[in-house]
PDB file of N, CA and C in Angstrom:
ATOM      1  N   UNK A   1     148.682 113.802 162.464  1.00  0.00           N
ATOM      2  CA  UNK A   1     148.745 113.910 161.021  1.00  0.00           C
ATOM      3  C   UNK A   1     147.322 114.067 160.491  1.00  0.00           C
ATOM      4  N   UNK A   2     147.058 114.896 159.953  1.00  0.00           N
ATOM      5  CA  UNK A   2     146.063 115.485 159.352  1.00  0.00           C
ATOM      6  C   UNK A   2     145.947 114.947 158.091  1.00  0.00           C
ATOM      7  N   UNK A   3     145.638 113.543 157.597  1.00  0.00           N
ATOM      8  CA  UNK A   3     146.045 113.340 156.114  1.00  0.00           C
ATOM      9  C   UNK A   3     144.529 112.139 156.249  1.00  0.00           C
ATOM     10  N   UNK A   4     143.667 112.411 155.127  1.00  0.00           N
ATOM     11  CA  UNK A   4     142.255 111.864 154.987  1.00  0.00           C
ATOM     12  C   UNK A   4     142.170 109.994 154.353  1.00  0.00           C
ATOM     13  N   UNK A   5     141.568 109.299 154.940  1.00  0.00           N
ATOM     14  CA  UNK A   5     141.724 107.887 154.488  1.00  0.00           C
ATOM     15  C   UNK A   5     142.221 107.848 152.951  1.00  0.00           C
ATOM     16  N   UNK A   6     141.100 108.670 151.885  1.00  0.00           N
ATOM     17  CA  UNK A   6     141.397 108.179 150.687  1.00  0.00           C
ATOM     18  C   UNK A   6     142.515 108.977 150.329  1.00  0.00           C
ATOM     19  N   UNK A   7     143.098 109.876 150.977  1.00  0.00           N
ATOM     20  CA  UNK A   7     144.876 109.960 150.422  1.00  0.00           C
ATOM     21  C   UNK A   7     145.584 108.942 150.727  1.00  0.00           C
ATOM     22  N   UNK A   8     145.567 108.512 152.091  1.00  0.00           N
ATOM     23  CA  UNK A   8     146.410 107.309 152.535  1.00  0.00           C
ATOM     24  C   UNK A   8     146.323 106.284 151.621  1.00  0.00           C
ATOM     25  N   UNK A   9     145.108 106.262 151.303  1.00  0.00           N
ATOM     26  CA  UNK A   9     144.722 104.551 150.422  1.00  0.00           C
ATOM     27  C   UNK A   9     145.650 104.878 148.251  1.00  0.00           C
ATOM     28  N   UNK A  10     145.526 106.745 148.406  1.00  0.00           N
ATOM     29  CA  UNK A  10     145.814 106.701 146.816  1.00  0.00           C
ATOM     30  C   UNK A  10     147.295 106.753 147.046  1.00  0.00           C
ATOM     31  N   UNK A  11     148.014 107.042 148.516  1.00  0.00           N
ATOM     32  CA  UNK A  11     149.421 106.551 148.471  1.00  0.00           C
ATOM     33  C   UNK A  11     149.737 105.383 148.415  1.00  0.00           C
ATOM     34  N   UNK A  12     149.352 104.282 149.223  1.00  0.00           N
ATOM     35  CA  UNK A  12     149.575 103.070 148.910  1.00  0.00           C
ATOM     36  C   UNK A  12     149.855 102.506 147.552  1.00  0.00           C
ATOM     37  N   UNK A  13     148.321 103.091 146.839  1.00  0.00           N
ATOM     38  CA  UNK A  13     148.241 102.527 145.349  1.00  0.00           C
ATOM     39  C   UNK A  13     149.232 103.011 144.632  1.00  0.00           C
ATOM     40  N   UNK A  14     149.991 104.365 144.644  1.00  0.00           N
ATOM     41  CA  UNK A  14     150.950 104.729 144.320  1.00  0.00           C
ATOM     42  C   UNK A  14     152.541 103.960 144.477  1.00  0.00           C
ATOM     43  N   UNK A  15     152.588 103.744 145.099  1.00  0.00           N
ATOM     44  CA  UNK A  15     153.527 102.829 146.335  1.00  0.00           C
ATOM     45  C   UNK A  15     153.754 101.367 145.474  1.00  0.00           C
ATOM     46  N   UNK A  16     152.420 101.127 145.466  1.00  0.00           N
ATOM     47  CA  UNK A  16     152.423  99.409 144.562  1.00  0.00           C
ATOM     48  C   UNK A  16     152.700  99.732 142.910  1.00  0.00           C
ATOM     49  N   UNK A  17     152.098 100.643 142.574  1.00  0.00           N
ATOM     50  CA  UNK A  17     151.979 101.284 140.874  1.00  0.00           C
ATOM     51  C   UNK A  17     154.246 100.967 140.622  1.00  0.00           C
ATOM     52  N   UNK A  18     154.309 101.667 141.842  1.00  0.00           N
ATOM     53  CA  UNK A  18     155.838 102.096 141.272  1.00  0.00           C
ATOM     54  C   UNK A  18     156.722 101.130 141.815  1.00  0.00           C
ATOM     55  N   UNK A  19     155.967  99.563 142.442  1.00  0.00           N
ATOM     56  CA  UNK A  19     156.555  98.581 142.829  1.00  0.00           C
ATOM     57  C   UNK A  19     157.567  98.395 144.004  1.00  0.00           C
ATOM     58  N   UNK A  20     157.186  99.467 144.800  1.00  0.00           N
ATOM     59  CA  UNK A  20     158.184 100.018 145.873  1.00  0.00           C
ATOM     60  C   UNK A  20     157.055  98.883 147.211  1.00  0.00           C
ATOM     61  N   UNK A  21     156.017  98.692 147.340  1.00  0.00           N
ATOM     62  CA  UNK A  21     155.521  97.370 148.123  1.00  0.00           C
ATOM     63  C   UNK A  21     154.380  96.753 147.314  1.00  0.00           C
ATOM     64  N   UNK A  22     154.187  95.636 147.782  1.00  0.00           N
ATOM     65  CA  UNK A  22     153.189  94.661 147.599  1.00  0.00           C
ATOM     66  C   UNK A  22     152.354  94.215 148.667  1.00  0.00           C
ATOM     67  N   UNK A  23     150.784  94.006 148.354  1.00  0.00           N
ATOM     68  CA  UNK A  23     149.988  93.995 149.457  1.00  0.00           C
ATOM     69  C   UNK A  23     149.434  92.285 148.644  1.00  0.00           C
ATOM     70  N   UNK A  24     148.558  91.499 149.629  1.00  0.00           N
ATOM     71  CA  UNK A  24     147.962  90.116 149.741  1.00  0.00           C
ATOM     72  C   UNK A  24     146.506  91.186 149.703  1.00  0.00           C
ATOM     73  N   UNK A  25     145.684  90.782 148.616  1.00  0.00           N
ATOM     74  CA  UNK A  25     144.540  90.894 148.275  1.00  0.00           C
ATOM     75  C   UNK A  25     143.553  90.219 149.506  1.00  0.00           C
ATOM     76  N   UNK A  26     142.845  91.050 149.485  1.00  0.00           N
ATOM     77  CA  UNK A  26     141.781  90.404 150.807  1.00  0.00           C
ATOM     78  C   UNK A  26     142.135  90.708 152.089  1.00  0.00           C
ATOM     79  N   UNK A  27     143.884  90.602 152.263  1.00  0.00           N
ATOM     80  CA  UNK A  27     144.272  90.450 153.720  1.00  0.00           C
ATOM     81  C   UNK A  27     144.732  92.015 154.066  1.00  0.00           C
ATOM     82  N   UNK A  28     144.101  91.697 155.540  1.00  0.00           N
ATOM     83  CA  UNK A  28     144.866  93.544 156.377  1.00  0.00           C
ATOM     84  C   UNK A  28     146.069  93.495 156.378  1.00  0.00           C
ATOM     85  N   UNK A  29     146.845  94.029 156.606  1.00  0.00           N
ATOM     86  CA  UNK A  29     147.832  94.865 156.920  1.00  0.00           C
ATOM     87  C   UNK A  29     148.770  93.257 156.277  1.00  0.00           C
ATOM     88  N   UNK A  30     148.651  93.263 154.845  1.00  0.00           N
ATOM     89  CA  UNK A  30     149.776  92.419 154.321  1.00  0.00           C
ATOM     90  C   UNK A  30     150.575  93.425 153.619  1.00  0.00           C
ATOM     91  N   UNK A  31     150.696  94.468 153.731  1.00  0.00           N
ATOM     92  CA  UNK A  31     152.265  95.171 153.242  1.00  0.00           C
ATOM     93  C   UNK A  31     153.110  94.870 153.565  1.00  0.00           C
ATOM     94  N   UNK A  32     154.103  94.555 152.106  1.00  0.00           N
ATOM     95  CA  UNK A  32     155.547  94.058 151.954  1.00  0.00           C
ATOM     96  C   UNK A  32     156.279  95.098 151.442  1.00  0.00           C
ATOM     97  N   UNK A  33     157.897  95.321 152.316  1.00  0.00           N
ATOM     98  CA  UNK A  33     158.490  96.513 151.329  1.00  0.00           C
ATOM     99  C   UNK A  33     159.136  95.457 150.646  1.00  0.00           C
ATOM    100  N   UNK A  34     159.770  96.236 149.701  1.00  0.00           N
ATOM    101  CA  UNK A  34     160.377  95.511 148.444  1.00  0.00           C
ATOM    102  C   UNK A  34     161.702  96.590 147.920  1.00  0.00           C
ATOM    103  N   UNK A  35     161.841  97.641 149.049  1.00  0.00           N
ATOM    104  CA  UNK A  35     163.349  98.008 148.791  1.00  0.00           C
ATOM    105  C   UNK A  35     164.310  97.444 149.770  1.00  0.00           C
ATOM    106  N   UNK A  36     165.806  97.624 149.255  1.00  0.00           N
ATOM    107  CA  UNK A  36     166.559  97.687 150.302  1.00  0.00           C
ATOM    108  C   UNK A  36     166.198  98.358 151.757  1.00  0.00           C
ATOM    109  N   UNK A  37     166.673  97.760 152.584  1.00  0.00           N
ATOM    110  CA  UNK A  37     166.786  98.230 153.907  1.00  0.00           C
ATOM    111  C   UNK A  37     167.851  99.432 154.118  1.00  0.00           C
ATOM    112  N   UNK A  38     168.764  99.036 153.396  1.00  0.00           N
ATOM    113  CA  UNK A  38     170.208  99.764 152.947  1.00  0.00           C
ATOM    114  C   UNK A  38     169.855 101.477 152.482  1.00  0.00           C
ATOM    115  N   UNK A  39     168.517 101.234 151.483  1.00  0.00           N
ATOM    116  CA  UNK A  39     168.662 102.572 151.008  1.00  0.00           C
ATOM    117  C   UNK A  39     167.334 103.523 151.224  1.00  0.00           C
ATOM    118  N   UNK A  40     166.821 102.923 152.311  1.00  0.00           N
ATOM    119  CA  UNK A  40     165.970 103.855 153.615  1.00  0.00           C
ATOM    120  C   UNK A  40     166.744 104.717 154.223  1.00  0.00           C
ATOM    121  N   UNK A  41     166.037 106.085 154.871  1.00  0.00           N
ATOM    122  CA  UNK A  41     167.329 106.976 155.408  1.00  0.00           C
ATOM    123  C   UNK A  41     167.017 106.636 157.000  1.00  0.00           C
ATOM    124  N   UNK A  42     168.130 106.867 157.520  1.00  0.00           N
ATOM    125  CA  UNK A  42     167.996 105.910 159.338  1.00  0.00           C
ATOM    126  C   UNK A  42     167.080 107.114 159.729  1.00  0.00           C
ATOM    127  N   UNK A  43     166.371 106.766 160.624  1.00  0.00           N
ATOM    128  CA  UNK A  43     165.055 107.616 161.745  1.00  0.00           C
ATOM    129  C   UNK A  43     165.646 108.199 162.775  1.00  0.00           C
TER     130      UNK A  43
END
């Protein structure tokens, strides 16, 4: 995947903006989803 840190980082912020996860300030890799499991599409 060809996709540059600060896109990854302005998706995240996007991600939290629209309340779809929540991250722990300070801490790595504290992403929380915050949708259903239900209405993810299966992999």
């Amino acid at each position: 995947m060809l996709v540059s840190g600060p896109s990854v980082h302005q998706m995240i912020v996007t991600l939290e903006r629209r309340g779809l996860i929540v991250r722990t300030p300070g801490q790595a890799r504290s992403i929380q989803l915050l949708v259903s499991p239900d209405l993810l599409p299966e992999l």
